[in-house]
N, C-alpha and C. Protein backbone atom coordinates (compact mmCIF):
# COMPACT_ATOMS: atom_id res chain seq x y z
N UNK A 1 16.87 37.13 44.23
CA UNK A 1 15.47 36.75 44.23
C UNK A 1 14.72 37.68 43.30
N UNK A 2 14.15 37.33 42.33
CA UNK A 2 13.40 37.43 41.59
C UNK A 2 11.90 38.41 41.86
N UNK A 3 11.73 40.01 41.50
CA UNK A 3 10.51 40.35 41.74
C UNK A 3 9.25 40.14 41.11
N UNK A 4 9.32 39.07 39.69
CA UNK A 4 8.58 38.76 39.05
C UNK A 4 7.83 37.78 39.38
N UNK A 5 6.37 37.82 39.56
CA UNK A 5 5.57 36.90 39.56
C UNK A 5 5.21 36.17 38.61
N UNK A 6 5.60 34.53 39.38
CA UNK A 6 5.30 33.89 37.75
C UNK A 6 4.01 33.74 37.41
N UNK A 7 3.75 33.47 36.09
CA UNK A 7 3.01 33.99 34.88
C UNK A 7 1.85 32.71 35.32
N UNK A 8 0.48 33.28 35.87
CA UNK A 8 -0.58 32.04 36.04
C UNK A 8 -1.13 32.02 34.29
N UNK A 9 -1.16 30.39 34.41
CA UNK A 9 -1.59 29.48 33.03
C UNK A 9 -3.27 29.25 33.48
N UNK A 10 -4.36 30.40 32.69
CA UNK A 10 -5.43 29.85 32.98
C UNK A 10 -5.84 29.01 31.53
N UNK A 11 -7.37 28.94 31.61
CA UNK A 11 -7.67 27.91 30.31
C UNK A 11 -8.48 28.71 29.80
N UNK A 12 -8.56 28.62 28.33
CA UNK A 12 -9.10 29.97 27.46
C UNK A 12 -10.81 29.38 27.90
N UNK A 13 -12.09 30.13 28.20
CA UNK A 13 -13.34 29.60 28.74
C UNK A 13 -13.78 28.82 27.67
N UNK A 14 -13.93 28.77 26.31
CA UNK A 14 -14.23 27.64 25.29
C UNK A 14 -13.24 26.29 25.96
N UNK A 15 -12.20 25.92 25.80
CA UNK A 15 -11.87 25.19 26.72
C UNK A 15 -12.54 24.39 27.77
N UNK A 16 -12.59 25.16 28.82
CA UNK A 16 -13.37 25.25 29.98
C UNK A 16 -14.63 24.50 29.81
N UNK A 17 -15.03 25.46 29.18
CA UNK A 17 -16.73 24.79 28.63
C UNK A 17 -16.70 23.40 28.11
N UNK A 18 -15.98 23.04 27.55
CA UNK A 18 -15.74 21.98 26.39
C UNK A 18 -15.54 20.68 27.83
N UNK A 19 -14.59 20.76 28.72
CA UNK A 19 -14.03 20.05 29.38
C UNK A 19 -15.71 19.53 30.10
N UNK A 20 -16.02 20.97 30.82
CA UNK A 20 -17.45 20.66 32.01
C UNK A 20 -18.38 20.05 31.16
N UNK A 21 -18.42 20.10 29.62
CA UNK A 21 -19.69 19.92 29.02
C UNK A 21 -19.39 18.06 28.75
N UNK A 22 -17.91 17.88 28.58
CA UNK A 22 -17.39 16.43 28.65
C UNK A 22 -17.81 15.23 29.71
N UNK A 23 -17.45 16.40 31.13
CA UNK A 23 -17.83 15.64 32.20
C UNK A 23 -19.02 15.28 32.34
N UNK A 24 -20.09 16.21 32.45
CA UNK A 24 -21.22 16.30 32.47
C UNK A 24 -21.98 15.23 31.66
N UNK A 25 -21.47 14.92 30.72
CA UNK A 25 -22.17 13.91 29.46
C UNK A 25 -21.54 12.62 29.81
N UNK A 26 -20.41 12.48 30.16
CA UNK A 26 -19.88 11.25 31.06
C UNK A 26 -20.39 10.79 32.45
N UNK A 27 -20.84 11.85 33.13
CA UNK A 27 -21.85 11.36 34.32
C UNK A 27 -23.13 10.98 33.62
N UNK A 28 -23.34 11.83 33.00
CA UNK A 28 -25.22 11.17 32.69
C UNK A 28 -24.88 10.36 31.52
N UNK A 29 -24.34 9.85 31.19
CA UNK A 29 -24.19 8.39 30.40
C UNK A 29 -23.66 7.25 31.09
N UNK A 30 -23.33 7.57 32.25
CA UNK A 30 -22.78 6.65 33.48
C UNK A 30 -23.43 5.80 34.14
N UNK A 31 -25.24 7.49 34.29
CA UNK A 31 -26.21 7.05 34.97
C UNK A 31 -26.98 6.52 33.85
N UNK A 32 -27.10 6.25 33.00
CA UNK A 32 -28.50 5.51 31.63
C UNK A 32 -27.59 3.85 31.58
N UNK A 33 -26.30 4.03 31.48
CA UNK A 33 -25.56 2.70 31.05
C UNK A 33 -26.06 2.14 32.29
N UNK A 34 -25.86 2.83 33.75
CA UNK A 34 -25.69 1.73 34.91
C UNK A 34 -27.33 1.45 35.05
N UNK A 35 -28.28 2.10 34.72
CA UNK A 35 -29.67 1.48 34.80
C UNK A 35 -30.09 0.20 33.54
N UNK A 36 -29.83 0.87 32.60
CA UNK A 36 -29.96 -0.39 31.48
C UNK A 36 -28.96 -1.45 31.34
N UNK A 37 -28.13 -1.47 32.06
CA UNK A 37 -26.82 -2.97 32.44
C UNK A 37 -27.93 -3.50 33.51
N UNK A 38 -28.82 -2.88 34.44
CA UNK A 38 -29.42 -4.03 35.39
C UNK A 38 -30.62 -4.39 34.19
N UNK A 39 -31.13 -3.86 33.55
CA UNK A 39 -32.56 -4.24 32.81
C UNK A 39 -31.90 -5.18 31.96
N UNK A 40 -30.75 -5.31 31.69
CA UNK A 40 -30.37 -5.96 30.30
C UNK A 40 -30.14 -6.92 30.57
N UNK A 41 -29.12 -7.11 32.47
CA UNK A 41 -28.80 -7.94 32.88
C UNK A 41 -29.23 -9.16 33.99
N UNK A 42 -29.65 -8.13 34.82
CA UNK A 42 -30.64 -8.36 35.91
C UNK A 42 -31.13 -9.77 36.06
N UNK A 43 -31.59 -10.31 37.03
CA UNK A 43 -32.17 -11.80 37.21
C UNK A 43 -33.87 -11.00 37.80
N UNK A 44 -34.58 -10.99 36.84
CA UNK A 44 -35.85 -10.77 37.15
C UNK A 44 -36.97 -11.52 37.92
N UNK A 45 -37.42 -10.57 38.80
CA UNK A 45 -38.67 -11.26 39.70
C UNK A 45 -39.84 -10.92 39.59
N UNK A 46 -40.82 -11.29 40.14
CA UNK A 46 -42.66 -10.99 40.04
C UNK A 46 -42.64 -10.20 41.18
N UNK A 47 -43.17 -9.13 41.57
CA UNK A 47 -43.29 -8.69 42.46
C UNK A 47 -44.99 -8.60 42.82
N UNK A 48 -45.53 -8.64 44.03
CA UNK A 48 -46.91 -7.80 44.18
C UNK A 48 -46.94 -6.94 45.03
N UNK A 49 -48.12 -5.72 44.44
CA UNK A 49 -48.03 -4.79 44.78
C UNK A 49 -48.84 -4.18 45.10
N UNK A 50 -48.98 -2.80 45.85
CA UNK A 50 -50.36 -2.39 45.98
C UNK A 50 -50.37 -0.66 45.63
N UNK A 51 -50.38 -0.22 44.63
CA UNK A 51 -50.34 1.06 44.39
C UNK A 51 -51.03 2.33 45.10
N UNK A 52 -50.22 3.44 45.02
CA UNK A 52 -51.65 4.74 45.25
C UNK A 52 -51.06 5.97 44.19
N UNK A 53 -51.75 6.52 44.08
CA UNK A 53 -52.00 7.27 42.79
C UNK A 53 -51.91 8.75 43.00
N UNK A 54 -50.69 9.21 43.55
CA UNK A 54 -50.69 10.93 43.23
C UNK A 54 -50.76 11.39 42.32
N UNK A 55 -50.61 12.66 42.12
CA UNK A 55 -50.32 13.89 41.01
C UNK A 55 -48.65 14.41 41.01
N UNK A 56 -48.11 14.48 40.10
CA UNK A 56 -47.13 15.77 40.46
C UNK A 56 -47.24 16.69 39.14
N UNK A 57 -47.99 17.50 39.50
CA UNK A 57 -48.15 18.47 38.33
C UNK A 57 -46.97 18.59 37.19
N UNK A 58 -45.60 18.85 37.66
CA UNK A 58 -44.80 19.25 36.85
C UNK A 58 -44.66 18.19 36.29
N UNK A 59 -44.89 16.73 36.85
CA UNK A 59 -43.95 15.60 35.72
C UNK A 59 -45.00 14.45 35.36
N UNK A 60 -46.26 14.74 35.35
CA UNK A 60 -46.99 14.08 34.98
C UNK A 60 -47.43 13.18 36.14
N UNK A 61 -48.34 11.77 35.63
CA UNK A 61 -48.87 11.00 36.63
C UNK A 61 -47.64 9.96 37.09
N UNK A 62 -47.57 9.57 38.76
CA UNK A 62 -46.82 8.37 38.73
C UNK A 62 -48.25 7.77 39.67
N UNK A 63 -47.31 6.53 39.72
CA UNK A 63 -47.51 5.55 40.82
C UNK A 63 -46.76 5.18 41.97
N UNK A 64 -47.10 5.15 42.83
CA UNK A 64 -46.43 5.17 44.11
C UNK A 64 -46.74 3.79 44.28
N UNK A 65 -45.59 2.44 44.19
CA UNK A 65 -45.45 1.29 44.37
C UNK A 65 -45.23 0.93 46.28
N UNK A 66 -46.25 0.06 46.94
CA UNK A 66 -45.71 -0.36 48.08
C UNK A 66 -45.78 -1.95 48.04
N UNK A 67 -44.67 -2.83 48.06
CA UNK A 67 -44.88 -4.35 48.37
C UNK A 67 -44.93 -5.01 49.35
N UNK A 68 -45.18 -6.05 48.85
CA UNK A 68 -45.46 -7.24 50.13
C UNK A 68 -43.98 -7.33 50.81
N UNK A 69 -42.96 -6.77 50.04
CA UNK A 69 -41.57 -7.18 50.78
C UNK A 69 -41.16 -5.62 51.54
N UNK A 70 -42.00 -4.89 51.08
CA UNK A 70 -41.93 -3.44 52.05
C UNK A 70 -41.72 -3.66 53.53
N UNK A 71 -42.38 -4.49 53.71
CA UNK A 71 -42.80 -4.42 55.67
C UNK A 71 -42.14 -5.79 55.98
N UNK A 72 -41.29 -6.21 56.56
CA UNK A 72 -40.43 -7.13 57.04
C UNK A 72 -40.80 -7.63 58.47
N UNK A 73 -41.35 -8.96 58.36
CA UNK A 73 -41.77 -9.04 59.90
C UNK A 73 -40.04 -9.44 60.79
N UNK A 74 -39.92 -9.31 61.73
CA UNK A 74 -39.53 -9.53 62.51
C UNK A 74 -38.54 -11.20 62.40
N UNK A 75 -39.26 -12.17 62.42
CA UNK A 75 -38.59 -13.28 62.17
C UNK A 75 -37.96 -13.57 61.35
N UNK A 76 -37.80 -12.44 59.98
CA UNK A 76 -37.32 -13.22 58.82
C UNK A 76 -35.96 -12.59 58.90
N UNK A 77 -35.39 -12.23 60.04
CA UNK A 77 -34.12 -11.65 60.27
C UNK A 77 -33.12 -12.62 60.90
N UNK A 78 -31.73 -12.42 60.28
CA UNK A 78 -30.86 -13.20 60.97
C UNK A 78 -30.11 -12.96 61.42
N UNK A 79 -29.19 -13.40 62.40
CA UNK A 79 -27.93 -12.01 63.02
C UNK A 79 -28.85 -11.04 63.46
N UNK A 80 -29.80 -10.60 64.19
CA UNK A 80 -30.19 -9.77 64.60
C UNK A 80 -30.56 -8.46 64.56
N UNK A 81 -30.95 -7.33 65.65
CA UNK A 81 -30.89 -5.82 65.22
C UNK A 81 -29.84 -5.54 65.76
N UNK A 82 -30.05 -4.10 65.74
CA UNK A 82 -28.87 -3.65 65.74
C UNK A 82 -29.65 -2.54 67.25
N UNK A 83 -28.38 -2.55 68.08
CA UNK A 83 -28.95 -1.80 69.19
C UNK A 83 -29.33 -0.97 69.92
N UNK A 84 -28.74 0.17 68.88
CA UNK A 84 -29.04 1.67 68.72
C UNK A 84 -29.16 2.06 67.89
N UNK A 85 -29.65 3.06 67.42
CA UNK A 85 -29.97 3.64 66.53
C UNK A 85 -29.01 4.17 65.45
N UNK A 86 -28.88 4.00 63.98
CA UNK A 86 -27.78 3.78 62.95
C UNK A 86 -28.39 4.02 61.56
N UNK A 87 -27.79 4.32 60.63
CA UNK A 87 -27.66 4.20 59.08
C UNK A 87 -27.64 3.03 58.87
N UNK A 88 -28.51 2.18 57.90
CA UNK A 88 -28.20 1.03 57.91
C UNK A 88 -29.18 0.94 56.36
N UNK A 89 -29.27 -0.36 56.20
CA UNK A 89 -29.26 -1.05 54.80
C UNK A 89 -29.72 -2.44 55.41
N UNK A 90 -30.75 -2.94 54.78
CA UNK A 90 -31.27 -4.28 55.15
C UNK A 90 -31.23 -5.15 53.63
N UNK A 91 -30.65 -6.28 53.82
CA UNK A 91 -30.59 -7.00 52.93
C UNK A 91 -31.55 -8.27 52.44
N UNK A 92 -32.41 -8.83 51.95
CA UNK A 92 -33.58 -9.20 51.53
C UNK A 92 -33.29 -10.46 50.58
N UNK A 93 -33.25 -11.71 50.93
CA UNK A 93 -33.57 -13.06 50.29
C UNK A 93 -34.59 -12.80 49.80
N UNK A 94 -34.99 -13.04 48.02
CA UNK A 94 -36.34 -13.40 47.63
C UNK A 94 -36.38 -14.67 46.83
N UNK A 95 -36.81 -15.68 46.83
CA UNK A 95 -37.40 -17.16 46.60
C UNK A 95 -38.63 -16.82 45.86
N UNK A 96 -38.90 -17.65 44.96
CA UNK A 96 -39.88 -18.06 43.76
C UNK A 96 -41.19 -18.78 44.75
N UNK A 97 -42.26 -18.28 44.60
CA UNK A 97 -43.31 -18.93 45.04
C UNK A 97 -43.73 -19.95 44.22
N UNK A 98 -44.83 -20.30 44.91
CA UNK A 98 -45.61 -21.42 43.75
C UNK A 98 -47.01 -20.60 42.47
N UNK A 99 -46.91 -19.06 43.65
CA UNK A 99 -48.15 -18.48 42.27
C UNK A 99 -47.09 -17.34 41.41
N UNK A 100 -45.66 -17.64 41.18
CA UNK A 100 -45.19 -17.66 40.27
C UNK A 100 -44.32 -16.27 41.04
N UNK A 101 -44.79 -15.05 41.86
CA UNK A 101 -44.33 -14.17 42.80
C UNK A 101 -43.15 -14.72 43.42
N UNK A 102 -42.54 -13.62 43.45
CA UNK A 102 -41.24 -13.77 44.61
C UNK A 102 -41.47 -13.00 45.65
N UNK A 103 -41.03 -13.66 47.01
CA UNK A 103 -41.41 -13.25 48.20
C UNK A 103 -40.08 -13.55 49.21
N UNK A 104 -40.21 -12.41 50.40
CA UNK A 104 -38.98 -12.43 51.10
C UNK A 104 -38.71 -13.82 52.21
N UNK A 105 -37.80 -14.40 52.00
CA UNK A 105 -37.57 -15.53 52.83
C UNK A 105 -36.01 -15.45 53.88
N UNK A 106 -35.75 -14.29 53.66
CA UNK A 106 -34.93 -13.75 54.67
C UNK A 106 -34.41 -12.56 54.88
N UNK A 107 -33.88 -11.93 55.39
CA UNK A 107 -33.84 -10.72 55.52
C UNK A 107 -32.33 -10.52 56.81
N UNK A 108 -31.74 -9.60 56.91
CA UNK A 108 -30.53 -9.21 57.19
C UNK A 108 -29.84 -7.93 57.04
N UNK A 109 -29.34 -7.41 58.50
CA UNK A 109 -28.27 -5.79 58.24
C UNK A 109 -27.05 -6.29 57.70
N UNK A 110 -26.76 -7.25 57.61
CA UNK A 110 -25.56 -8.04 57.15
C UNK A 110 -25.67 -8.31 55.91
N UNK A 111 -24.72 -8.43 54.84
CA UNK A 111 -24.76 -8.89 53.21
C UNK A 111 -25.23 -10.28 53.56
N UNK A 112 -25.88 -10.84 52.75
CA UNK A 112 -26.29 -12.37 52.60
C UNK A 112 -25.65 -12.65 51.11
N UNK A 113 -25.53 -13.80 51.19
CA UNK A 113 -24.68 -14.64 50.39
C UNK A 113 -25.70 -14.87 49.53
N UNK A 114 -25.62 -15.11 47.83
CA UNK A 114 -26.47 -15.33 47.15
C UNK A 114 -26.72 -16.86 46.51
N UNK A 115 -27.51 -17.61 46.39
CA UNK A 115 -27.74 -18.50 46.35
C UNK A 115 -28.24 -18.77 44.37
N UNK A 116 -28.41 -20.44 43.91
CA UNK A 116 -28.83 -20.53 42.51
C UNK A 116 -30.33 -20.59 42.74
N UNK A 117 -30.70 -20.65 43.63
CA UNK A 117 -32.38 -20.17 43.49
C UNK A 117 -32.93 -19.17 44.10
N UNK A 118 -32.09 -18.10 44.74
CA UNK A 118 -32.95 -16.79 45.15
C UNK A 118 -32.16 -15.77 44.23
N UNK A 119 -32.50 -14.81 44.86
CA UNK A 119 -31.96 -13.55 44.40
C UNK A 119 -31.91 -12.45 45.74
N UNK A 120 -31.15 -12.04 46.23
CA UNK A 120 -30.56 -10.91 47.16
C UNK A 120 -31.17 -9.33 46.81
N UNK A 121 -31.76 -8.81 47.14
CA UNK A 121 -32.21 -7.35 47.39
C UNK A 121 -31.37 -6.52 47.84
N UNK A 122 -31.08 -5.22 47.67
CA UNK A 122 -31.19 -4.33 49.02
C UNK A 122 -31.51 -3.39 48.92
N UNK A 123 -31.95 -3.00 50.53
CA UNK A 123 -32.86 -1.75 50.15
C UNK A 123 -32.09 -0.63 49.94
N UNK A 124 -32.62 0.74 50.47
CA UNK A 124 -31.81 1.81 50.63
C UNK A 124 -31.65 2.35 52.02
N UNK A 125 -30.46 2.79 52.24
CA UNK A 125 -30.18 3.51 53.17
C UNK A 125 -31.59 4.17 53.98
N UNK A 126 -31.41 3.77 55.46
CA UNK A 126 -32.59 4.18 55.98
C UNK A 126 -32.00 4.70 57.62
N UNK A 127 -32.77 4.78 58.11
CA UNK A 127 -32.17 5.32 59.70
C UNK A 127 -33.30 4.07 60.45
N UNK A 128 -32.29 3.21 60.95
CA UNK A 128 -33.31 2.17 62.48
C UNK A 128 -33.28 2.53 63.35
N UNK A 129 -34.19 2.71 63.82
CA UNK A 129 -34.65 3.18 65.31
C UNK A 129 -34.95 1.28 66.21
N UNK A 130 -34.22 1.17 66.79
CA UNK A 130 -34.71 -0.22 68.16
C UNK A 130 -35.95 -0.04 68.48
N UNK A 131 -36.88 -1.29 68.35
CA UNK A 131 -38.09 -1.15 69.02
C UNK A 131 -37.73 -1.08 70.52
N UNK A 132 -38.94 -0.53 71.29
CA UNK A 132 -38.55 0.11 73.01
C UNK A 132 -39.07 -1.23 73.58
N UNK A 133 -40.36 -2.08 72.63
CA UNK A 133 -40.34 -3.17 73.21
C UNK A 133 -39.45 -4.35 73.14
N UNK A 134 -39.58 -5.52 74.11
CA UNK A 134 -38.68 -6.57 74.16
C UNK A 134 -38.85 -7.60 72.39
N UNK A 135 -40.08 -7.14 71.99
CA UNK A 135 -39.77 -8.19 70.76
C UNK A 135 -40.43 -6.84 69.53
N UNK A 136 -39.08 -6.93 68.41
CA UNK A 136 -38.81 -5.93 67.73
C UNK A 136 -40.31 -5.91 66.84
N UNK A 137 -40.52 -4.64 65.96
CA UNK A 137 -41.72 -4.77 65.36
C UNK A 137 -41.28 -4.61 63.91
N UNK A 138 -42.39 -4.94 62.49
CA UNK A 138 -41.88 -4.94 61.09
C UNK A 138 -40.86 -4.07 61.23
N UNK A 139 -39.88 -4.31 59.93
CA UNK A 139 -39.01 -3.35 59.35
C UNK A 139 -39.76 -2.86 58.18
N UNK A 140 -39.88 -1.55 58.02
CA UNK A 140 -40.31 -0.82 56.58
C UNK A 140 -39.52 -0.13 55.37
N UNK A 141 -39.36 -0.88 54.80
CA UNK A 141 -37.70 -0.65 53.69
C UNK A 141 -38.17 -0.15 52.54
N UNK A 142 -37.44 0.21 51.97
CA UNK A 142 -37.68 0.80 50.30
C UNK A 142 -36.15 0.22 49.72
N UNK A 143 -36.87 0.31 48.15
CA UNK A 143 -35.56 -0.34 47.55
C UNK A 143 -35.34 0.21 46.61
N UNK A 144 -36.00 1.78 46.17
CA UNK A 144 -35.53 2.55 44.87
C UNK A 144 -36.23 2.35 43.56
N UNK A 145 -37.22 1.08 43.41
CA UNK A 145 -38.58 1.28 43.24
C UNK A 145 -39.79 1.28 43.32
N UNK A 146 -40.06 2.53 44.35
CA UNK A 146 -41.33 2.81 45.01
C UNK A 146 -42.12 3.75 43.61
N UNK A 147 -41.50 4.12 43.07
CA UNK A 147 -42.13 5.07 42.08
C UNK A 147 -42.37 4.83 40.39
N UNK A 148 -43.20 5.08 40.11
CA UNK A 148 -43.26 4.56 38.85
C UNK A 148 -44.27 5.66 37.65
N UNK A 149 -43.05 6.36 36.55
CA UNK A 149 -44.02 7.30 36.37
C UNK A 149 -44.81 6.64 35.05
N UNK A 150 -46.28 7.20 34.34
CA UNK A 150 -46.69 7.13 33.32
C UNK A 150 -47.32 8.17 33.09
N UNK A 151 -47.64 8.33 31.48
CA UNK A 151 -48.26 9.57 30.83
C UNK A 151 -49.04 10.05 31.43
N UNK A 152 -49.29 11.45 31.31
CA UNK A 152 -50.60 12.33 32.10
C UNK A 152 -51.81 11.93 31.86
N UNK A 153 -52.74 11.62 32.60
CA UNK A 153 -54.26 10.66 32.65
C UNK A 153 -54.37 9.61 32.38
N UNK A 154 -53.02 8.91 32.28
CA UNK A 154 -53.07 7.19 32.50
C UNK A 154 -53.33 6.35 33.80
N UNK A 155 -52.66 6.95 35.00
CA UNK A 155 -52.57 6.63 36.22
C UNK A 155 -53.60 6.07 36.55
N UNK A 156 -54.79 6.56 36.26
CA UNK A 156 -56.17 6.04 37.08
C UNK A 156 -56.71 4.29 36.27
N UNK A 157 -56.00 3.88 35.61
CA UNK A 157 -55.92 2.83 34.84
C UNK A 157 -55.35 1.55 36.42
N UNK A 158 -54.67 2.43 36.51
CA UNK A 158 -53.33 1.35 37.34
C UNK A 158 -54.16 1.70 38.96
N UNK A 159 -54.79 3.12 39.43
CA UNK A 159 -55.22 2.76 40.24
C UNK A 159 -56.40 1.48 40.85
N UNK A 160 -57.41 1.51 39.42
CA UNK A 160 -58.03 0.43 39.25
C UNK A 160 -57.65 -1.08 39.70
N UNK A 161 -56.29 -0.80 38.99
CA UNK A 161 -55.91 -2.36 39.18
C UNK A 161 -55.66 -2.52 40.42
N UNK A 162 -54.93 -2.02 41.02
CA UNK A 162 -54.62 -1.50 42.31
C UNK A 162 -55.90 -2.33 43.74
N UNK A 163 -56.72 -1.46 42.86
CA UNK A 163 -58.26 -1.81 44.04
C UNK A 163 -58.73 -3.66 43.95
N UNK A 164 -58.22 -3.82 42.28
CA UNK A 164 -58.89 -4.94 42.18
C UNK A 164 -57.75 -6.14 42.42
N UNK A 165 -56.62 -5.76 43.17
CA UNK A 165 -55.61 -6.21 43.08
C UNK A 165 -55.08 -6.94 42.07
N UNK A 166 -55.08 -6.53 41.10
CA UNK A 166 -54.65 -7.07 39.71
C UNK A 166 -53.67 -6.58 38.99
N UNK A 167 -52.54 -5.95 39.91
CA UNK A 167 -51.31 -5.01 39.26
C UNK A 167 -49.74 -6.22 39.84
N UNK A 168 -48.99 -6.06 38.95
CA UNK A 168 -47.73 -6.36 39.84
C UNK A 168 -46.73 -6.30 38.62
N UNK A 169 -45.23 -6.59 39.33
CA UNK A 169 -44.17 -5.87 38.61
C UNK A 169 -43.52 -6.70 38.68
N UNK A 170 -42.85 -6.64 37.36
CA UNK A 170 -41.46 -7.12 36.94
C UNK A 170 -40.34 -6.38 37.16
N UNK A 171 -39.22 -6.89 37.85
CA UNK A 171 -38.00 -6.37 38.31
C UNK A 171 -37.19 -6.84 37.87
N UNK A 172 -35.90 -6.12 37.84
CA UNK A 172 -34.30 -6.80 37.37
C UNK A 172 -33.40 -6.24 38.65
N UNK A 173 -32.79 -7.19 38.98
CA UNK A 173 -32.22 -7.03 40.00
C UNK A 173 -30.34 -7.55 39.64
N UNK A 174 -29.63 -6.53 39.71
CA UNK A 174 -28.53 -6.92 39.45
C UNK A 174 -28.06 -7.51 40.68
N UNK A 175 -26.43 -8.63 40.24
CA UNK A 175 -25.39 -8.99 41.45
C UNK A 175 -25.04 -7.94 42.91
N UNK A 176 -25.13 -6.96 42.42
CA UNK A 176 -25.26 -6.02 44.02
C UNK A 176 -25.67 -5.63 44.75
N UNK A 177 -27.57 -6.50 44.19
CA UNK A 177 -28.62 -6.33 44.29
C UNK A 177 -29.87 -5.15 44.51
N UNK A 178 -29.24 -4.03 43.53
CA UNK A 178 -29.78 -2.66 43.38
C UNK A 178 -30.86 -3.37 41.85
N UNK A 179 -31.95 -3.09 41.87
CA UNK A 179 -33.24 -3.18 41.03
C UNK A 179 -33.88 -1.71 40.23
N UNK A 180 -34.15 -2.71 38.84
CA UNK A 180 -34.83 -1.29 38.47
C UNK A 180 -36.59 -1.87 37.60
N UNK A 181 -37.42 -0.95 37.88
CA UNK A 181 -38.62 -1.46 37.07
C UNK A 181 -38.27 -1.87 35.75
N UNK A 182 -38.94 -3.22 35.63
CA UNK A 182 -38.65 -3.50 33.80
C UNK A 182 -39.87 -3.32 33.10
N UNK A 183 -41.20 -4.30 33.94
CA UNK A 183 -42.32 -4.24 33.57
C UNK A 183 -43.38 -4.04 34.28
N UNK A 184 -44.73 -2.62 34.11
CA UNK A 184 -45.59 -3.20 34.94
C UNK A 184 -46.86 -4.10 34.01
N UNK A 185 -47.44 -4.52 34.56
CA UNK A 185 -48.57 -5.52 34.39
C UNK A 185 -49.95 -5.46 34.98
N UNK A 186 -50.77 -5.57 34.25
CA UNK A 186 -52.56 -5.65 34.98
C UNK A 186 -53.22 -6.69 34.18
N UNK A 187 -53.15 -7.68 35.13
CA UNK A 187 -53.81 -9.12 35.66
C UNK A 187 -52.77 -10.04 34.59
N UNK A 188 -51.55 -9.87 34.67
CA UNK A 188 -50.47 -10.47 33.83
C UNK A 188 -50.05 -10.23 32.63
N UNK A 189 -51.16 -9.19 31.79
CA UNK A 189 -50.87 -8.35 30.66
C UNK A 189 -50.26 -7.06 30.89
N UNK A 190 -48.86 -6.95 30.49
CA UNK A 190 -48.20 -6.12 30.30
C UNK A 190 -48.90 -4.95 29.72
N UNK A 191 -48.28 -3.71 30.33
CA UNK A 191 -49.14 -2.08 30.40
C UNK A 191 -47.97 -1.43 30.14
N UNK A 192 -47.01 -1.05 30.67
CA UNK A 192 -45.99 -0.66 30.49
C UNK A 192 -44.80 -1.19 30.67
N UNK A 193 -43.99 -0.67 29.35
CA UNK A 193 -42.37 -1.37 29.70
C UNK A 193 -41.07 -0.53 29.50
N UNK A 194 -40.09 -0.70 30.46
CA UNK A 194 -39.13 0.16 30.16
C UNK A 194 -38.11 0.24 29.13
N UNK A 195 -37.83 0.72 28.46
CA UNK A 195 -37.16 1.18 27.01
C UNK A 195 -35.40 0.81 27.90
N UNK A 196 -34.54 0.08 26.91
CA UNK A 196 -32.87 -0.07 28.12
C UNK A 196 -32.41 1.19 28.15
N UNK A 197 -32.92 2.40 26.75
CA UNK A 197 -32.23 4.05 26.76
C UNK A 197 -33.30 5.01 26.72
C-alpha cells in the first residue's frame, strides 16, 4: 500500500472564471429568450385595469397593475376548494368580450384544458387559506404582471389614466399560460411598449 497521496487535479482560476462567467450568461440569456418567446409568441389579450402609483427610489417610477381578473368570485370555480390550507396555483379561463376586453369565465386549482376561443392563465403560487364560512369568499391571485416599470416622472401620466379609467393592457400569454406585459395603453393609444430584448 502506497503512502502517496494521489495528486488532486484543481482548475487553474482563469479557467474557473471563464466556466462561472459561461454559466452565468447562459442563465440570463435563458431568462430574456424565455420572456421574449412569450411576447413574440403569446396569444394576446385586453386586459382592464386599475393602477396605483408608488415610488421606488432606486429603480425609478412603476405602476402597480390590479385587474378585474385579480379577485375571483367564488362561482367561477370548478372542481372546487381545496380544504385546508395549501400552496396552490389557480388556473383562469379568459374569453373575448364584446368591448373588445378579456375577462375571466372560469377559474380552477386544477389545469383547465385550453380551448380555440379562450386562452388559460395562471397565476402564481400563493398560499389558500378555506373560508371559515359555509360559502367561500373572492380568490385574490396575481399572475406576475402586477408591476410595470416606466421612466422617472412619467408615472403620474398613467396615474391619471388610472382615475379616469382610461388605462389597460396588452398581454401575451404563452401555451403554459405564464404572461408578460407587451403593451400599455391610455384610452386605446399606446404609451408604452415592450422591446422582445
Amino acid at each position: 500500500m502506497s503512502d502517496i497521496a494521489p495528486k488532486r487535479r484543481w482548475l487553474p482560476p482563469l479557467v474557473a472564471a471563464l466556466i462561472a462567467a459561461v454559466l452565468q450568461t447562459a442563465a440570463l440569456g435563458y431568462m430574456v429568450e424565455s420572456r421574449a418567446s412569450i411576447l413574440r409568441n403569446g396569444k394576446e389579450v385586453l386586459l382592464k385595469t386599475v393602477p396605483v402609483d408608488p415610488r421606488d427610489l432606486l429603480r425609478g417610477d412603476y405602476v402597480i397593475l390590479s385587474y378585474d381578473i385579480s379577485w375571483l368570485p367564488p362561482e367561477l370555480f370548478k372542481g372546487g376548494f381545496p380544504a385546508a390550507p395549501k400552496e396552490a396555483t389557480v388556473f383562469v379561463r379568459l374569453g373575448k368580450q364584446p368591448d373588445g376586453f378579456w375577462g375571466a369565465s372560469e377559474a380552477s386549482f386544477k389545469p383547465l384544458a385550453s380551448t380555440a376561443d379562450s386562452v388559460v392563465l395562471q397565476s402564481q403560487p400563493f398560499t389558500y387559506y378555506p373560508s371559515s364560512s359555509e360559502n367561500p369568499s373572492s380568490v385574490n391571485v396575481a399572475y406576475g404582471i402586477e408591476r410595470f416599470y416606466v421612466p422617472e416622472g412619467e408615472g403620474r401620466a398613467l396615474e391619471q389614466a388610472r382615475n379616469a379609467e382610461a388605462l389597460s393592457v396588452n398581454v401575451r400569454i404563452n401555451d403554459a399560460g405564464k404572461a408578460q406585459i407587451r403593451q400599455i395603453a391610455v384610452e386605446g393609444t399606446p404609451v408604452y411598449e415592450e422591446p422582445l430584448y
